[in-house]
Protein backbone atom coordinates (compact mmCIF):
# COMPACT_ATOMS: atom_id res chain seq x y z
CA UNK A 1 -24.58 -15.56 -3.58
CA UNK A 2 -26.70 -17.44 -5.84
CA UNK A 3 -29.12 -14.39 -6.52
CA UNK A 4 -25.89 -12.41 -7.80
CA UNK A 5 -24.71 -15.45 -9.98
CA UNK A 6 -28.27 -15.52 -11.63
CA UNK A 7 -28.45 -12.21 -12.30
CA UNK A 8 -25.05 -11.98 -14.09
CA UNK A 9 -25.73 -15.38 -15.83
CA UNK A 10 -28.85 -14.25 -16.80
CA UNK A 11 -27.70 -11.13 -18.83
CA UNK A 12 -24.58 -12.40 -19.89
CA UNK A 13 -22.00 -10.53 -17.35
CA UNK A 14 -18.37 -11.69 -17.06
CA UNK A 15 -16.22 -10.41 -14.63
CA UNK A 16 -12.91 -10.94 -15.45
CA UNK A 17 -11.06 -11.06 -12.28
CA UNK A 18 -13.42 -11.76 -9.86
CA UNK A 19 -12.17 -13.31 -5.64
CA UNK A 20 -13.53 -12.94 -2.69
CA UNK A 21 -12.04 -9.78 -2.07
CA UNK A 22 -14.05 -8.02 -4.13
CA UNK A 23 -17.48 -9.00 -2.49
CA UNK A 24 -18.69 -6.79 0.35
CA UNK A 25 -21.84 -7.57 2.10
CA UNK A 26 -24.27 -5.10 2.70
CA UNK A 27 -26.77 -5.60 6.04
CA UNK A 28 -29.84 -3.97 6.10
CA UNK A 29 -32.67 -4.98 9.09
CA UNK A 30 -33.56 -8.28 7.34
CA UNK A 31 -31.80 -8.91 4.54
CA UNK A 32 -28.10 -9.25 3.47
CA UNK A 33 -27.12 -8.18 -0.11
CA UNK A 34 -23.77 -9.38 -1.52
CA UNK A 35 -22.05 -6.32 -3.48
CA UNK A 36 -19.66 -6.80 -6.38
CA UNK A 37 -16.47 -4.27 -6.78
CA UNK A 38 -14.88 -4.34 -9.61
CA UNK A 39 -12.48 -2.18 -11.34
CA UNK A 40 -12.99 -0.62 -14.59
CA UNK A 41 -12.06 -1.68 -18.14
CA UNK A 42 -9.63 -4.25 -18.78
CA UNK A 43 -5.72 -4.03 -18.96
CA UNK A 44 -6.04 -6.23 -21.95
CA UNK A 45 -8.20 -4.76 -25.07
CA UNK A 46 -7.93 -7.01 -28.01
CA UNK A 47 -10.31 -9.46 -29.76
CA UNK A 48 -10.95 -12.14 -26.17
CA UNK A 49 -12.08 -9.61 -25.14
CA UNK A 50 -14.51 -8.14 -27.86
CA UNK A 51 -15.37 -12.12 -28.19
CA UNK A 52 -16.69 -12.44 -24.72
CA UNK A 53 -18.37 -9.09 -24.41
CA UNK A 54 -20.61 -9.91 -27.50
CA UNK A 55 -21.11 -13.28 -27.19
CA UNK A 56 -23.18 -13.84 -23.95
CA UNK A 57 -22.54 -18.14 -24.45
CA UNK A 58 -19.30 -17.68 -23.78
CA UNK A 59 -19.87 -15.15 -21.06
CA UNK A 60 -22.06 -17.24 -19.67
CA UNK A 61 -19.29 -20.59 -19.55
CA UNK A 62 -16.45 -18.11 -18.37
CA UNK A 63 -18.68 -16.97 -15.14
CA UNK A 64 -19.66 -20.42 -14.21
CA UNK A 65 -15.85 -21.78 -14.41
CA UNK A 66 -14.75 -18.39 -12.64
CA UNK A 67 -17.36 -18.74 -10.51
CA UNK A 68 -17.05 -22.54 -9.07
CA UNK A 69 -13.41 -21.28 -7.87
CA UNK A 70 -15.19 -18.11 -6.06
CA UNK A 71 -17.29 -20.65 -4.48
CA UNK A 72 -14.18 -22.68 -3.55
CA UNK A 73 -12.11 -20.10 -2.48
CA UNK A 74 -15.17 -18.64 0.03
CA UNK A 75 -15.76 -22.55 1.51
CA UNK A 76 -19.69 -22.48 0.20
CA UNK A 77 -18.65 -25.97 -1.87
């Protein structure tokens, strides 16, 4: 889970509506890959949302406060 938090804090990815519901693992031989689903577009077009999706920053402070509750809501805290 940490590998997919890096890689969406490190290019600025916010996903709006994100539970555990919408992570599927995937189990190869030796590895297991945690894959995100998430629907397309927004229900809610308007300027949050042009805000967020060209300012990484606060992407980047949305995902880790969304996040923390993911990790709350799966038991890893």
């Amino acid at each position: 889970m940490s590998d997919l938090f890096l890689f969406f804090y490190k290019y600025g990815i916010y996903l709006g509506d994100i539970n555990s519901d919408q992570i599927l693992i995937k189990k190869n031989r030796d590895k297991i890959t945690p894959i995100v689903i998430d629907g397309l577009g927004t229900r809610r077009y308007g300027l949050k949302l042009i805000i967020i999706s060209n300012f990484t920053v606060l992407a980047r402070r949305k995902l880790v406060k969304k996040w923390r509750k993911l990790e709350y809501e799966l038991g890893v805290l």
